[in-house]
Protein backbone atom coordinates (compact mmCIF):
# COMPACT_ATOMS: atom_id res chain seq x y z
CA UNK A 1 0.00 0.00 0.00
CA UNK A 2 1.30 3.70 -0.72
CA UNK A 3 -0.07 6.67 1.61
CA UNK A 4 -1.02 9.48 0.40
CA UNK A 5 -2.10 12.96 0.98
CA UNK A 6 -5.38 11.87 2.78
CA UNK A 7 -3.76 8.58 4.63
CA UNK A 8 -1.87 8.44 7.85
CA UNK A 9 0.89 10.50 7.47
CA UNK A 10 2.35 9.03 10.89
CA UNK A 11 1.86 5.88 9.36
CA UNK A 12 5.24 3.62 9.12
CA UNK A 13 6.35 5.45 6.15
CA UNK A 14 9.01 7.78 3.97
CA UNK A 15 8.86 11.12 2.64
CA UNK A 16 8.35 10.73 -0.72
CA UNK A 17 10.76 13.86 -1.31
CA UNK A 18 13.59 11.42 -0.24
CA UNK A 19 12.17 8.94 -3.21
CA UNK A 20 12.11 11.30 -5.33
CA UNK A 21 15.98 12.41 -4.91
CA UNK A 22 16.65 8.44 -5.13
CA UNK A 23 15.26 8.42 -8.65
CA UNK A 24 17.19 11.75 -9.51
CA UNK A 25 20.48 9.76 -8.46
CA UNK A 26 19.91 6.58 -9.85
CA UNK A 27 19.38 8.22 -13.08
CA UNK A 28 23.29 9.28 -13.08
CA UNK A 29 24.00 5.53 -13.15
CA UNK A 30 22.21 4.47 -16.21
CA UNK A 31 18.76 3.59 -14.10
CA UNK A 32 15.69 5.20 -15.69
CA UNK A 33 13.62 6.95 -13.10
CA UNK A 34 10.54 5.88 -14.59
CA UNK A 35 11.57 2.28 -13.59
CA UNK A 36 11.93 3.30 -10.27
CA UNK A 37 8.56 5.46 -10.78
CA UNK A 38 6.84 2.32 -11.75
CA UNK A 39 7.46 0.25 -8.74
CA UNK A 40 6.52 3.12 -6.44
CA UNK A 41 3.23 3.45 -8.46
CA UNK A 42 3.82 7.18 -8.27
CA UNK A 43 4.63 9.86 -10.68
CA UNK A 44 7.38 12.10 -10.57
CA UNK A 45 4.70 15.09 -9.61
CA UNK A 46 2.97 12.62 -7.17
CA UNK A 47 6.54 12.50 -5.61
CA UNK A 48 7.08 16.12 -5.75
CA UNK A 49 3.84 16.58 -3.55
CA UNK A 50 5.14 18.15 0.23
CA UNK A 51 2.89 15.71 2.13
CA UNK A 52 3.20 12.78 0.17
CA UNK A 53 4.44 9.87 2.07
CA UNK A 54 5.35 6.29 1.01
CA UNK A 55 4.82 2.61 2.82
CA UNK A 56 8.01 1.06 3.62
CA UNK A 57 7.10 -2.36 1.25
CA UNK A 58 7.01 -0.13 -1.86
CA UNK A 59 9.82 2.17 -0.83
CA UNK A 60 11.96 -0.83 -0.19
CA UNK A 61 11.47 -2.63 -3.13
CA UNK A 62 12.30 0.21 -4.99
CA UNK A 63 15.61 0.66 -3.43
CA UNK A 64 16.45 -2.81 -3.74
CA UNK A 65 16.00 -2.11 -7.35
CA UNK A 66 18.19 0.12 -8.16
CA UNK A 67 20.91 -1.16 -5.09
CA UNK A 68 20.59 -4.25 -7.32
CA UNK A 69 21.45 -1.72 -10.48
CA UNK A 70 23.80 0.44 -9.14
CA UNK A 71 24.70 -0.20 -5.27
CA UNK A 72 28.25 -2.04 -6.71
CA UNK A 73 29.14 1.31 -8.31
CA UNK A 74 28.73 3.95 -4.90
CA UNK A 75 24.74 4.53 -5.19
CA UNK A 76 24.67 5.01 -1.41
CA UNK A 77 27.80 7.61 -1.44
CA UNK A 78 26.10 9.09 -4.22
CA UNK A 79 23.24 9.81 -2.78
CA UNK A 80 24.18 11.12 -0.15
CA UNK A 81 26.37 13.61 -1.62
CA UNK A 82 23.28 15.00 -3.22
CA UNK A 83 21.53 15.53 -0.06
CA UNK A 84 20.59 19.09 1.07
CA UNK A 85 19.79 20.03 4.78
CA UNK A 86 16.72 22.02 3.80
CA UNK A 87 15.38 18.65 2.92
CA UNK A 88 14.20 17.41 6.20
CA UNK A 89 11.22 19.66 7.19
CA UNK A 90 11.16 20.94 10.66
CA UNK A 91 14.26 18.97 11.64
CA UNK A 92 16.21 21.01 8.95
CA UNK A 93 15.29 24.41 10.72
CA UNK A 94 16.92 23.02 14.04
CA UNK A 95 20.20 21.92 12.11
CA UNK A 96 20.31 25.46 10.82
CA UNK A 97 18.83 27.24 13.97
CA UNK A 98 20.62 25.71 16.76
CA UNK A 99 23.75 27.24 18.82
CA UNK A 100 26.08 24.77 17.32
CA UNK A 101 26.16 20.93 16.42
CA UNK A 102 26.11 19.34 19.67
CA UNK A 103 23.11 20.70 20.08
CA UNK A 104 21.42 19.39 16.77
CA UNK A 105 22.97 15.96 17.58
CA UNK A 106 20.82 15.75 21.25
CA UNK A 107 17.74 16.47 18.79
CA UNK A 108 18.68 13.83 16.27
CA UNK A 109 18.74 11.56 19.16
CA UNK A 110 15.07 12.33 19.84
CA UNK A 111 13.61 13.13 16.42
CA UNK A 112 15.76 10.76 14.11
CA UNK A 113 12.71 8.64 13.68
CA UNK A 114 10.73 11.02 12.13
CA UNK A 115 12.82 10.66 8.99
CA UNK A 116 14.25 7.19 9.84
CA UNK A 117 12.17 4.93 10.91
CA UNK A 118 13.48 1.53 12.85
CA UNK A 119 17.14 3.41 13.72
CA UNK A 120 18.48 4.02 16.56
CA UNK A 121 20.60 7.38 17.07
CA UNK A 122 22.65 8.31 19.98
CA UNK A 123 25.99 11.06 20.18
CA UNK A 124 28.63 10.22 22.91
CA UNK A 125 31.05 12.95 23.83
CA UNK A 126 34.54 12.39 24.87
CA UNK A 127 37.00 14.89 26.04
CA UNK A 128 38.07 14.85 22.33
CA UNK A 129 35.56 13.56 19.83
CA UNK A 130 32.01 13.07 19.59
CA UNK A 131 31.06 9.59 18.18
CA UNK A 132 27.58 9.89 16.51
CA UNK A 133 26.23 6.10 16.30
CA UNK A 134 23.47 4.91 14.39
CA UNK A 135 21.82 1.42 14.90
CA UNK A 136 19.93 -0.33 12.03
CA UNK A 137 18.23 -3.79 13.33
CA UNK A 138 18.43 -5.38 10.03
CA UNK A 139 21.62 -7.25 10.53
CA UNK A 140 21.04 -9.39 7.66
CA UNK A 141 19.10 -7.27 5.61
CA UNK A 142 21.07 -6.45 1.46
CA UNK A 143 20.62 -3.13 1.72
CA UNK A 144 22.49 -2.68 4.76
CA UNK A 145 25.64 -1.53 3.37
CA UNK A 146 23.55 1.09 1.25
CA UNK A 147 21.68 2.02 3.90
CA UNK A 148 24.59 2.73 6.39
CA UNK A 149 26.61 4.74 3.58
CA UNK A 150 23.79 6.95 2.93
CA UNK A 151 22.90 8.15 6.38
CA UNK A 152 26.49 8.43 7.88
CA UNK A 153 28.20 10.27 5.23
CA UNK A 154 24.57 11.80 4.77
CA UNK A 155 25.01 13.10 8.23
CA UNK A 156 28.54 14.32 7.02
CA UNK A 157 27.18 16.19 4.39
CA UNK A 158 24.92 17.93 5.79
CA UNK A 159 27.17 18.76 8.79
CA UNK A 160 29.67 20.17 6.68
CA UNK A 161 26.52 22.58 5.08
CA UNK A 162 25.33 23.69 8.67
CA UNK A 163 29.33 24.69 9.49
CA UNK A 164 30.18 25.75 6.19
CA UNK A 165 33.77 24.27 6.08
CA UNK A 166 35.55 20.80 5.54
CA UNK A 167 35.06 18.42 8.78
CA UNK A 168 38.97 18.42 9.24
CA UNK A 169 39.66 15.41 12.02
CA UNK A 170 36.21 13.77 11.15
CA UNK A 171 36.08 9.89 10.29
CA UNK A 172 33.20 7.57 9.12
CA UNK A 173 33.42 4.06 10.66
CA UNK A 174 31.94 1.34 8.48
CA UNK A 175 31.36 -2.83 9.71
CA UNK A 176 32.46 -5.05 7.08
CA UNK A 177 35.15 -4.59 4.58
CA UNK A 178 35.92 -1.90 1.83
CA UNK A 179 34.10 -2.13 -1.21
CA UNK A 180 35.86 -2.42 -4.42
CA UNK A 181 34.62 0.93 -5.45
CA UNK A 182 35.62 3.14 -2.68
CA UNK A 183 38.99 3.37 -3.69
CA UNK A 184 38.03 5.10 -6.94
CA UNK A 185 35.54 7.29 -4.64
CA UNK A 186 38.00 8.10 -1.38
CA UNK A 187 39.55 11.23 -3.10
CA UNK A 188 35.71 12.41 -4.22
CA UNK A 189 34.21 12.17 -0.56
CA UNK A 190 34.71 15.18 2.22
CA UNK A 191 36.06 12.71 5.15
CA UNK A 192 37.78 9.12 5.05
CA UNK A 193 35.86 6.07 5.22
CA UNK A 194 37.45 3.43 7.94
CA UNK A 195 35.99 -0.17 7.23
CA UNK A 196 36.28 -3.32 9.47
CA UNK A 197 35.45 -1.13 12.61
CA UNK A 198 33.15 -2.66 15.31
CA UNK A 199 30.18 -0.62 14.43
CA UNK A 200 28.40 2.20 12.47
CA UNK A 201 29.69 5.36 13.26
CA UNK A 202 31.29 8.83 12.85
CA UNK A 203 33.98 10.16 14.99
CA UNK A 204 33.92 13.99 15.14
CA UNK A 205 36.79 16.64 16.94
CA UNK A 206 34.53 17.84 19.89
CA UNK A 207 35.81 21.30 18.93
CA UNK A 208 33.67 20.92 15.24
CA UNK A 209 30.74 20.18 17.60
CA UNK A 210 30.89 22.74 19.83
CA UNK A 211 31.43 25.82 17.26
CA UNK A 212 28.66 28.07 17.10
CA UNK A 213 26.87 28.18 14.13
CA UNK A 214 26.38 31.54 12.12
CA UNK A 215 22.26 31.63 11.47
CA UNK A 216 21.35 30.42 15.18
CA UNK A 217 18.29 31.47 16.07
CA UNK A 218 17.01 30.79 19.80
CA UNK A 219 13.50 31.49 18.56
CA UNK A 220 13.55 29.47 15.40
CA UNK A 221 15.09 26.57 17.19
CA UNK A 222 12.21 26.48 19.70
CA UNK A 223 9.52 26.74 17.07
CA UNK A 224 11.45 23.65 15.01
CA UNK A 225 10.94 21.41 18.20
CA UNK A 226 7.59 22.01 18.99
CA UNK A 227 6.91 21.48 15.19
CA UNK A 228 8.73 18.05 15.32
CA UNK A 229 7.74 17.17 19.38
CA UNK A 230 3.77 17.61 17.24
CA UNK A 231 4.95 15.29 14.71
CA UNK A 232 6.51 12.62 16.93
CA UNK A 233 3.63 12.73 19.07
CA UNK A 234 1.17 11.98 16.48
CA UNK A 235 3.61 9.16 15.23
CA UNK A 236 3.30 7.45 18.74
CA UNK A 237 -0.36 7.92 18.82
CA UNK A 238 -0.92 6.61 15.15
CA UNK A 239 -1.81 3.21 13.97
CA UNK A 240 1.39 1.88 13.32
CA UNK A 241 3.69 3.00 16.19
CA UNK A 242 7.59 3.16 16.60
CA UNK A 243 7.68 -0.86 18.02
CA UNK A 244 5.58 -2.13 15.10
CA UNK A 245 7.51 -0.32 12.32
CA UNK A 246 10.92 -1.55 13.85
CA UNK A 247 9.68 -4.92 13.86
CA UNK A 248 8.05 -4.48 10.48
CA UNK A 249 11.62 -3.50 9.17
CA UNK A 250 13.35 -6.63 10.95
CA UNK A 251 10.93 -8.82 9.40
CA UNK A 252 11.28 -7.57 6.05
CA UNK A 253 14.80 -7.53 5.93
CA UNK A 254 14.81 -11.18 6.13
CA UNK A 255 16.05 -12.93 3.10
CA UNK A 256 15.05 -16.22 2.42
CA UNK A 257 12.57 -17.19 5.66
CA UNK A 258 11.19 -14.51 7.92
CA UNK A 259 12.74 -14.40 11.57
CA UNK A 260 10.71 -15.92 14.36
CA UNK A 261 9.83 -14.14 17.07
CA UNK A 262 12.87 -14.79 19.55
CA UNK A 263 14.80 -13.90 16.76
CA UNK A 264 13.43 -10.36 16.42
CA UNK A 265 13.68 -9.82 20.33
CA UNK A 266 17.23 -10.53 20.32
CA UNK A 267 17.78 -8.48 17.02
CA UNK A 268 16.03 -5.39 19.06
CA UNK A 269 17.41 -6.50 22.51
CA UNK A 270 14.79 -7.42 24.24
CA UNK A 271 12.81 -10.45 25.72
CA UNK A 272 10.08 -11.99 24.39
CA UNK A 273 7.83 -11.30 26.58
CA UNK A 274 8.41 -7.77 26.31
CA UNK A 275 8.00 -7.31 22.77
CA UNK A 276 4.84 -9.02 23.22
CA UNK A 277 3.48 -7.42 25.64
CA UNK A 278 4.91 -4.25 24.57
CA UNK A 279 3.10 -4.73 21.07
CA UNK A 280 -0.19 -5.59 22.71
CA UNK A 281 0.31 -2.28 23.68
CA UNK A 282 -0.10 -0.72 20.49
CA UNK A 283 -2.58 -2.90 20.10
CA UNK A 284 -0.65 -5.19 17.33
CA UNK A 285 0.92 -9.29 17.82
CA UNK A 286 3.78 -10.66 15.58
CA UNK A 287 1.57 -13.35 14.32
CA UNK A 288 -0.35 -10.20 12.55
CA UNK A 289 2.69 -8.39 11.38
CA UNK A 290 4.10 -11.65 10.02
CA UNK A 291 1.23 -12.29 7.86
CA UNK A 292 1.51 -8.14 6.78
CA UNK A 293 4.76 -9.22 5.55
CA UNK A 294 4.17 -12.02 3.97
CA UNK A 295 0.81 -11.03 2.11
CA UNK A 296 3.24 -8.18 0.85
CA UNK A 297 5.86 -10.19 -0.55
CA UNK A 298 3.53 -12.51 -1.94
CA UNK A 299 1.81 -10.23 -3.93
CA UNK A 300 4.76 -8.53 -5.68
CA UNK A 301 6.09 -11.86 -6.51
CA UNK A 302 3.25 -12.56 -7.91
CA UNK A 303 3.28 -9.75 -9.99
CA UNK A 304 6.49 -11.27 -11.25
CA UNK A 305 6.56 -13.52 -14.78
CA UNK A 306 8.31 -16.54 -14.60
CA UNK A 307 7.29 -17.31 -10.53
CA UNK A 308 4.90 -20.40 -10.30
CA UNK A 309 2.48 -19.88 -7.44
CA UNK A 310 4.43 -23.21 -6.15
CA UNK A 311 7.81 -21.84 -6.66
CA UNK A 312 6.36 -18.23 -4.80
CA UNK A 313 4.96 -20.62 -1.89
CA UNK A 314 8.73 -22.39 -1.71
CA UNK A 315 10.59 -19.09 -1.23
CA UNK A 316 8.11 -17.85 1.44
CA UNK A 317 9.00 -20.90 3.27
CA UNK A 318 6.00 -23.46 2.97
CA UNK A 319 6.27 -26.71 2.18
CA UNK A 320 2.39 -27.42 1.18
CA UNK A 321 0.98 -25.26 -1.55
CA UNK A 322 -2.63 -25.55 -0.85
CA UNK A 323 -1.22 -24.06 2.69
CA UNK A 324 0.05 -20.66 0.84
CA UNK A 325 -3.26 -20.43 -0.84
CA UNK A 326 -5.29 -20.75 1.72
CA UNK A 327 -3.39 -18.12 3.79
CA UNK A 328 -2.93 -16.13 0.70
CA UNK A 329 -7.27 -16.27 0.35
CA UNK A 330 -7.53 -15.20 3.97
CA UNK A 331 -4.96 -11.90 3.75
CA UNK A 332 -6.66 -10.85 0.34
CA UNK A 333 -9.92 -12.95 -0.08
CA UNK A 334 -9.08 -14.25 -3.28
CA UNK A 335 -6.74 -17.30 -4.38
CA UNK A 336 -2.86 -16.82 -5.87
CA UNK A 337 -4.10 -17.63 -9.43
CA UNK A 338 -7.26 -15.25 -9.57
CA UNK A 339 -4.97 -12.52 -8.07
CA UNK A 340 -2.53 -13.20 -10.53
CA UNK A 341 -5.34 -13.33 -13.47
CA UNK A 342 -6.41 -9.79 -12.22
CA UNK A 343 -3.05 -8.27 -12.55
């Protein structure tokens, strides 16, 4: 499902502006954006529209698209370099309005969800540097790699627009090792990348953080936060709530079987009971969000040629077929084959 003006706009979803710059990238690397455009079921003026927002199923098949195109060749450096500050709505006026960038980092901390959903943000000072984390719960998802280029040196980009000067001192710490394109990119990119490091992060001279800022604006500032505190509010009140959509996310980042349920407490550290009972109060269960998942990825595979409804019952891990279709009848009311005959 894609939201729209007159859905949920706290509804687990993305900006379609962010979309939108996606297909404006991918573009530079051979990828038509109408491709992209086709799989989002929006136009490029649908995208363009400043309340339009986008479900995380279509928004992530999209990117897996054109990772799948172009992620081998420094998509996720890419785009990041394109980012602007101004981007972000209301969190974008604190970046710019704030006394200096220790300041916008505490509000990251508490707002990064609002653009982010399912990450986890946090800023530890040292007597020297500031190391800005950020957690993704996806540990086996693909697009990981993509996903953790983009934001950090994201972050770094936009940092380096809010000072207005190079981020001498700064480092971005990457898991995993180098990929073969970053050699050809390390000269094009405002701060070094180190890889095989223990976790996501950048590593930032406390003196960067602690310089004012030129347009700070006390009064600005304030009226940023309430703007975002009204927006994170209704999040938390809305349908699909800041548990569920982190869930949501670790189940769909499964590859070939969806993770069980002690699985996706350990991934977000926490008991099973908790995220239970915790989900019961949002008034959701995992069995329910399982089934979201998988009535999701059934459909799109169905939309697929050359996937047998046996062969699309296989890779979403049952062994029966009249099982799938029967499960498949009671998330959409109709069997595989007349959903398939429809499309």
């Amino acid at each position: 499902m894609i939201t729209g003006p007159n859905s949920s706009r706290h509804a687990a979803s993305i900006p379609a502006i962010y979309l939108l710059l996606l297909c404006d990238v991918a573009e530079g690397f051979g990828l038509p954006a109408a491709e992209l455009q086709q799989i989002l079921g929006l136009s490029r003026e649908q995208l363009l529209e400043p309340e339009r927002m986008v479900a995380l199923a279509p928004t992530r098949a999209a990117t897996l698209h054109a990772y799948a195109r172009a992620g081998q060749r420094g998509l996720g450096f890419a785009y990041a370099r394109a980012l602007r500050v101004t981007l972000h709505g209301p969190i974008s006026l604190i970046a710019l309005s704030s006394n200096n960038l220790m300041e916008v980092m505490h509000a990251l901390e508490r707002y990064f969800s609002l653009r982010a959903p399912a990450f986890h943000f946090s800023a530890d000072a040292g007597p020297e540097f500031v190391t800005v984390k950020v957690d993704y719960p996806g540990r086996n998802d693909p697009l990981r790699p993509f996903i953790m280029e983009l934001l950090l040196m994201g972050l770094v980009v936009m940092t380096a627009q809010i000072l207005d000067r190079p981020l001498t001192g700064t480092e971005m710490h990457m898991q995993g090792p180098a990929p073969e394109y970053y050699a050809g990119l390390s000269m094009q990119l405002p701060v070094p990348v180190r890889y095989a490091q223990t976790e996501y992060a950048l590593r930032v001279p406390r003196s960067l953080m602690e310089a004012p800022l030129r347009l700070a604006d006390a009064n600005a500032a304030a009226m940023a936060r309430d703007a975002c505190e009204r927006e994170l509010q209704a999040r938390n009140t809305s349908k699909d709530e800041a548990l569920t959509a982190r869930v949501r996310m670790v189940l769909m980042a499964g590859k070939d079987r969806l993770p069980t349920l002690d699985e996706v407490a350990g991934t977000l550290h926490v008991s099973t009971r908790t995220l239970k009972r915790r989900l019961q109060e949002e008034g959701r269960n995992f069995r329910a969000l399982m089934d979201h998942v998988l009535c999701e990825r059934a459909t799109q595979m169905l939309q697929e040629e050359g996937l047998s409804v046996s062969e699309v019952a296989f890779r979403l891990g049952y062994n029966d077929v009249s099982n799938f279709s029967r499960a498949f009848r009671r998330w959409t009311g109709q069997s595989p084959s007349d959903f398939r005959k429809e499309r």
